[in-house]
Protein backbone atom coordinates (compact mmCIF):
# COMPACT_ATOMS: atom_id res chain seq x y z
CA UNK A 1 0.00 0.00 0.00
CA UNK A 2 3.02 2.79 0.76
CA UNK A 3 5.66 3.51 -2.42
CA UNK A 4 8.62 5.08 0.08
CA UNK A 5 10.90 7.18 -1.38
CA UNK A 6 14.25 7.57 0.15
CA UNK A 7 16.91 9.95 -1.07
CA UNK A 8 20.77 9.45 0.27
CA UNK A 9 23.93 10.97 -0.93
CA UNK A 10 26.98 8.89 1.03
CA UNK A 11 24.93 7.93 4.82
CA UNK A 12 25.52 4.36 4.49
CA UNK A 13 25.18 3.61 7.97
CA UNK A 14 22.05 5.75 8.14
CA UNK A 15 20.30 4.32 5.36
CA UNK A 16 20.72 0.59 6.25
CA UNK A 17 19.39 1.82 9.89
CA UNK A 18 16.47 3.14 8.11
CA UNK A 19 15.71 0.62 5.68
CA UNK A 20 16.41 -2.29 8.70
CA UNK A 21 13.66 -0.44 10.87
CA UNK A 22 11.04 -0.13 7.89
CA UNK A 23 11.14 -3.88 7.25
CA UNK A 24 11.11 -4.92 10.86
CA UNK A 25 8.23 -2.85 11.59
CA UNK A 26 6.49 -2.77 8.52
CA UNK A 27 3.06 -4.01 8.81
CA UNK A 28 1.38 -3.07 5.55
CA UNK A 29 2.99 -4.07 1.76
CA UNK A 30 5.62 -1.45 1.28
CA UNK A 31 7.66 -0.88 -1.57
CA UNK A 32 11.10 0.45 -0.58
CA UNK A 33 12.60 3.04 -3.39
CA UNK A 34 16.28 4.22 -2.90
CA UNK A 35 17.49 7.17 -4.91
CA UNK A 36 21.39 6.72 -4.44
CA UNK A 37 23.06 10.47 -5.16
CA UNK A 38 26.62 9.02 -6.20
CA UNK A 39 26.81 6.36 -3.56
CA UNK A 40 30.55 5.60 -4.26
CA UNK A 41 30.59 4.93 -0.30
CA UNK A 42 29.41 1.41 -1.08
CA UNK A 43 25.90 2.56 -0.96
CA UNK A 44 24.79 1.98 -4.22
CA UNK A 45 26.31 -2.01 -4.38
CA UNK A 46 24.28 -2.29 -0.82
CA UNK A 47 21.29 -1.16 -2.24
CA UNK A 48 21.81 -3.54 -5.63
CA UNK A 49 22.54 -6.84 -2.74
CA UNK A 50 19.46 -5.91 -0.62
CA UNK A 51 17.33 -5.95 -3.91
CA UNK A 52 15.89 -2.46 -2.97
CA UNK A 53 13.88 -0.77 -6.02
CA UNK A 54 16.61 2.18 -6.92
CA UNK A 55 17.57 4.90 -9.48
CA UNK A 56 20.97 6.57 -9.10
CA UNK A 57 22.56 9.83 -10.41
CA UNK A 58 26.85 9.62 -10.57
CA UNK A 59 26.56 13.38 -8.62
CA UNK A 60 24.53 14.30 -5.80
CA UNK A 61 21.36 15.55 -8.17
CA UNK A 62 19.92 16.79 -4.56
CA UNK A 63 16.42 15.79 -3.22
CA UNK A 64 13.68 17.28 -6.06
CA UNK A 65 15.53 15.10 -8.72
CA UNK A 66 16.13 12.40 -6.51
CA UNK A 67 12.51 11.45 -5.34
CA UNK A 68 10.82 12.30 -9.08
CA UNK A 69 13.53 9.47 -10.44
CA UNK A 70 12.53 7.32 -7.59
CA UNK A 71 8.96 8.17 -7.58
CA UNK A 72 8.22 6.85 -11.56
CA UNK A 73 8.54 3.78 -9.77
CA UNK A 74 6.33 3.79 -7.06
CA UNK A 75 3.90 1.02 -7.86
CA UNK A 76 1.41 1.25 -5.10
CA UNK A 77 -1.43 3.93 -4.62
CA UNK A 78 0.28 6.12 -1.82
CA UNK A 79 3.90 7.86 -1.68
CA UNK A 80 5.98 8.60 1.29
CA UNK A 81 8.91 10.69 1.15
CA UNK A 82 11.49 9.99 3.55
CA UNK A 83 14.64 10.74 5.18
CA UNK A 84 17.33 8.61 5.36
CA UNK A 85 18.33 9.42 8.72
CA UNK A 86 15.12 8.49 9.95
CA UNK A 87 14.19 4.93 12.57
CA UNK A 88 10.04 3.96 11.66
CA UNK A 89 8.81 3.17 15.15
CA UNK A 90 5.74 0.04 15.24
CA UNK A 91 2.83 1.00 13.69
CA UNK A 92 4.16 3.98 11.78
CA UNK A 93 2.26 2.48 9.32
CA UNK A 94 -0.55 1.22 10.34
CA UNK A 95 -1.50 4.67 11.79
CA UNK A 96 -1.26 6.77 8.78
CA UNK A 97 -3.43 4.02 7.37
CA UNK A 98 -6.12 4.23 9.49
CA UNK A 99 -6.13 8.04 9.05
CA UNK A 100 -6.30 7.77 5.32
CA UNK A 101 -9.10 5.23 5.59
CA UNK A 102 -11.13 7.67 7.85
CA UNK A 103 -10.77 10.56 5.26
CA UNK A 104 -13.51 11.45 2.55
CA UNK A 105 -10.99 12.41 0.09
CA UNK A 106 -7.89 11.09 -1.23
CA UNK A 107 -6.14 14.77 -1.87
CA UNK A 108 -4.42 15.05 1.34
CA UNK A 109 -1.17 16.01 2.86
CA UNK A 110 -0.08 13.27 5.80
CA UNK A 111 3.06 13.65 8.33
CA UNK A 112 4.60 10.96 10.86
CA UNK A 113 5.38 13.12 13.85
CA UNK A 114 9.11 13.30 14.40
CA UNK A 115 11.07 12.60 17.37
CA UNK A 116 14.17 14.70 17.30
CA UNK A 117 17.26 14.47 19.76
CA UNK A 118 17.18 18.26 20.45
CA UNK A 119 14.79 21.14 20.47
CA UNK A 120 14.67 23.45 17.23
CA UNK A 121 11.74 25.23 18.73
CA UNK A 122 9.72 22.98 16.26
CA UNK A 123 6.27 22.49 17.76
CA UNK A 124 5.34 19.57 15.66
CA UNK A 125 8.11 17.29 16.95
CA UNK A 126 8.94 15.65 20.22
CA UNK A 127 12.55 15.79 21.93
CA UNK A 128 14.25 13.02 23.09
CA UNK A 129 17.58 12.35 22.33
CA UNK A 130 17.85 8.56 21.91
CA UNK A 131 21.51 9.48 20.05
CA UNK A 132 22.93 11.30 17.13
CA UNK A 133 24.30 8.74 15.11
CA UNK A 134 24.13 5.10 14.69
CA UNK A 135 26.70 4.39 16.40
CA UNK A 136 25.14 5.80 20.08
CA UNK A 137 21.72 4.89 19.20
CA UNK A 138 19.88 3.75 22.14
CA UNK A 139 16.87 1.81 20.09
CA UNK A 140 15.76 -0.62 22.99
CA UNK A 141 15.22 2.53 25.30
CA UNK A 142 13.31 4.31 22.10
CA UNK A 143 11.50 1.53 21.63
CA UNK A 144 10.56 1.34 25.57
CA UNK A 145 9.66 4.91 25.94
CA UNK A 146 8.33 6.16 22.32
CA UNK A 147 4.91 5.83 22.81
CA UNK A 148 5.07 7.82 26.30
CA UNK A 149 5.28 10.81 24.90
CA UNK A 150 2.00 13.01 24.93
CA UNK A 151 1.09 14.45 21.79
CA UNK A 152 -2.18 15.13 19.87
CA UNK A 153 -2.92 15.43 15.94
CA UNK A 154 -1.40 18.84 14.88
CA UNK A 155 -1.58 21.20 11.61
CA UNK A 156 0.30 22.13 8.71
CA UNK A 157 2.10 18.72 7.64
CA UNK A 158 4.40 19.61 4.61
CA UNK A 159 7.97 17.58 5.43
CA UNK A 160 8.88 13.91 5.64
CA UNK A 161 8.04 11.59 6.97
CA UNK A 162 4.69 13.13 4.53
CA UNK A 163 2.10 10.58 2.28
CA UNK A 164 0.48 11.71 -0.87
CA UNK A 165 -1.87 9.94 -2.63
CA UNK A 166 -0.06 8.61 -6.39
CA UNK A 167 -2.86 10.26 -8.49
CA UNK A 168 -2.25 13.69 -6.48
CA UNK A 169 1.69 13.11 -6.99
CA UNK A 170 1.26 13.06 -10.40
CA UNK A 171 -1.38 15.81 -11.09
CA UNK A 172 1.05 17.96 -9.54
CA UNK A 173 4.42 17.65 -11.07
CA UNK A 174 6.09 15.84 -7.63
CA UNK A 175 8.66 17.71 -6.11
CA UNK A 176 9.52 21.41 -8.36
CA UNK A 177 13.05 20.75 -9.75
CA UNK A 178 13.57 24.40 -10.03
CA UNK A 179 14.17 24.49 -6.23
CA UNK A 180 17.32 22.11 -6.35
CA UNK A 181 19.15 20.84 -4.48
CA UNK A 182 15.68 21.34 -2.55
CA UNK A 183 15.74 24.13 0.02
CA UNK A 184 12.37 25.43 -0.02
CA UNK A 185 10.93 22.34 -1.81
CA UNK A 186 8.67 20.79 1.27
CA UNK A 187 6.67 24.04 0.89
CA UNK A 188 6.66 24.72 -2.39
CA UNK A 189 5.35 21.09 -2.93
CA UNK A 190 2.93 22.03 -0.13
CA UNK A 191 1.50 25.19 -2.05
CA UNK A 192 1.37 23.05 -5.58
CA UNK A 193 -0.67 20.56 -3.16
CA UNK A 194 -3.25 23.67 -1.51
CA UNK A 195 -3.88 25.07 -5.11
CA UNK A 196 -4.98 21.80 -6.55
CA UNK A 197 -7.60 21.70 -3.56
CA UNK A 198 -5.64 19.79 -0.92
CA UNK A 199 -7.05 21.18 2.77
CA UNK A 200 -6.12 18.44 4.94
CA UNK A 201 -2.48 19.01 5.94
CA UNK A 202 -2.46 17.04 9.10
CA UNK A 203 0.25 15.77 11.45
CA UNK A 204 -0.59 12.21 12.73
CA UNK A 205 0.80 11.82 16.03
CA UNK A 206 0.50 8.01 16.56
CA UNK A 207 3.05 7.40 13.61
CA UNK A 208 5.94 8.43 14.95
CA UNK A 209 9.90 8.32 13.55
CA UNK A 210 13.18 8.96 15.07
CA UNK A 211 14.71 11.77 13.26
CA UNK A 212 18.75 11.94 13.75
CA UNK A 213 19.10 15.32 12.01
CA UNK A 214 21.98 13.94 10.41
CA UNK A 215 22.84 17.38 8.16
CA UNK A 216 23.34 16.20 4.39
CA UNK A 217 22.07 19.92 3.36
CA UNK A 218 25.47 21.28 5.33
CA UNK A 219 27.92 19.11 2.12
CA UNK A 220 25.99 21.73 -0.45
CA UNK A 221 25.72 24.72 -2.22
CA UNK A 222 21.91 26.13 -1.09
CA UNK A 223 19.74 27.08 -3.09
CA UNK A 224 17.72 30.54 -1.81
CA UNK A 225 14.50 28.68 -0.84
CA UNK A 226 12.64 31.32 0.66
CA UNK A 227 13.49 33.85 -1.84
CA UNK A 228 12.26 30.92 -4.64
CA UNK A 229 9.40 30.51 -2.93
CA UNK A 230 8.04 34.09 -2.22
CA UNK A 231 8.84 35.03 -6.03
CA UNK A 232 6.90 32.45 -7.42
CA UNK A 233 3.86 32.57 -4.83
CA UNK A 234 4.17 36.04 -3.55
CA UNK A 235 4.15 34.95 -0.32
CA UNK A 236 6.54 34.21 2.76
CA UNK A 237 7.04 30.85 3.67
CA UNK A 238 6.52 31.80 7.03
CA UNK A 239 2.90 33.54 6.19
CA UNK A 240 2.11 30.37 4.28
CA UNK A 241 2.55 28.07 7.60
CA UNK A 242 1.01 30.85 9.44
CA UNK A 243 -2.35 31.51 8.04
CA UNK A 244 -3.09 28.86 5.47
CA UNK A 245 -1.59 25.40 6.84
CA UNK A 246 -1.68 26.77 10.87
CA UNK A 247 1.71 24.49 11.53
CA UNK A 248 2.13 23.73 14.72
CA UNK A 249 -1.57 24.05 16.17
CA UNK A 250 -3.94 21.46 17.49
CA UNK A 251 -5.53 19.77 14.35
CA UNK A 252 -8.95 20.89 14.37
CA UNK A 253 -9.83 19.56 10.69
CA UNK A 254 -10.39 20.70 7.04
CA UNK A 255 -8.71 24.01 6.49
CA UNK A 256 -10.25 26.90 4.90
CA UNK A 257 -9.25 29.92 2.54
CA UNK A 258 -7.72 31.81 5.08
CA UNK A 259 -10.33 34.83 5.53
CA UNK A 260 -9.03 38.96 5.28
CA UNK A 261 -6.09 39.72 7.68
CA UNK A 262 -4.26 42.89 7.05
CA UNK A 263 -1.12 41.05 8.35
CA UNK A 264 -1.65 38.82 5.82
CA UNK A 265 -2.42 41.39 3.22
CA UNK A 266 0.69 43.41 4.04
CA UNK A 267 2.51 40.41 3.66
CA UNK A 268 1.68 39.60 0.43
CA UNK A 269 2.02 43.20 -0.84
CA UNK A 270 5.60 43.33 0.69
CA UNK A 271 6.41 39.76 -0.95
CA UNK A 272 4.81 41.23 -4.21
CA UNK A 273 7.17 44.34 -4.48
CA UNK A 274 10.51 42.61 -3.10
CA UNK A 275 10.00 39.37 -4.75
């Protein structure tokens, strides 16, 4: 039933961590779709023994061309984009399944709630540092303690571990390739999401994933993401999660055209004349 999508560039370690903890705890069919960005650490011949779906690009191609390769293969009817410096906790899957089934519509915008070593002031995530690498992983204490934490549905979903529906993948384009390597992409694939219709961007909290943070983006050349993004929607990324996807809030259901609010509307005029 999930297609997952998993872009690396050289994380070995973190990837087979990853892809271990998705087949252990998998409880739904899953097709598992590596995009290997060189891989001359041994990742790509790992990838070929383990029989993992894969497409592969000789240079780091960064994440927008990475998961629309990987994603031409994605053979079942939903598609998870994924990290791979992320650990799938049990039923990950399951609960994003039984949200999906309990929707009237299949345009929707679905994230795993993260569990993240250290605060970024991030109020969709959990903190609990359960290590930094895979080397000083503590997984049996995860495992023990993940499903203590208190958290409730929240708003504004738009970064991995996030499920699309195929058809809505397609309709709109995947992942922009103009924002490469991919700062800025997560929203920008958010936005091509709301203006096709999409107005359930919720956060499951159930489905949860350990997040390492493991920084790929700090090996590249960055793209100006927020600049991309406010010249091509006239609009700050940080208005965007703000008034239209309410990130961070208490899910409260299907969101609406956000109604007139001169901060809004100064917003956008500022964004229109800088942008």
């Amino acid at each position: 039933m999930l297609s997952i999508l998993i872009p690396t560039w050289n994380n070995k370690a973190f990837l087979q961590l990853c892809v271990s903890s998705i087949k252990t705890h998998a409880q739904v069919e899953t097709q598992i779709i590596v995009h290997v960005n060189d891989g001359s650490d041994g990742t790509l011949e790992w990838v070929k023994e383990q029989g993992l779906d894969y497409t592969h690009t000789a240079q780091n191609s960064g994440v927008c061309v990475a998961v629309n390769m990987a994603g031409k293969l994605a053979m079942h009817d939903y598609i998870v984009f994924m990290n791979d410096d992320m650990f799938v906790l049990p039923d990950w899957d399951t609960n994003l399944i039984k949200e999906i089934k309990a929707l009237e519509t299949d345009c929707f915008m679905l994230s795993s709630t993260m569990i993240e070593p250290f605060d970024t002031r991030n109020k969709c995530v959990l903190v609990g540092d359960y290590g930094r690498t895979v080397g000083d992983f503590k997984r049996d204490k995860l495992l023990a303690d993940f499903r203590k934490f208190k958290k409730g549905n929240w708003s504004g979903s738009t970064w991995p571990p996030s499920v699309v529906h195929k058809k809505w993948w397609n309709i709109v384009g995947g992942y922009s390739e103009e924002f490469s390597p991919g700062m800025g992409s997560d929203d920008d694939f958010a936005m091509k999401m709301w203006a096709a219709g999409c107005r359930v961007f919720k956060g499951v909290a159930a489905s949860r994933v350990y997040h390492f943070i493991s920084k790929s983006t700090g090996r590249i050349i960055k793209n100006d993401g927020r600049k991309q993004f406010m010249r091509k929607w006239a609009i700050k990324q940080s208005s965007f999660h703000k008034y239209y996807l309410k990130r961070g809030e208490v899910y409260q259901g299907i969101l609406s055209e956000p109604g007139f609010n001169i901060g809004l509307f100064l917003q956008k005029l500022i964004a229109r004349f800088t942008s």
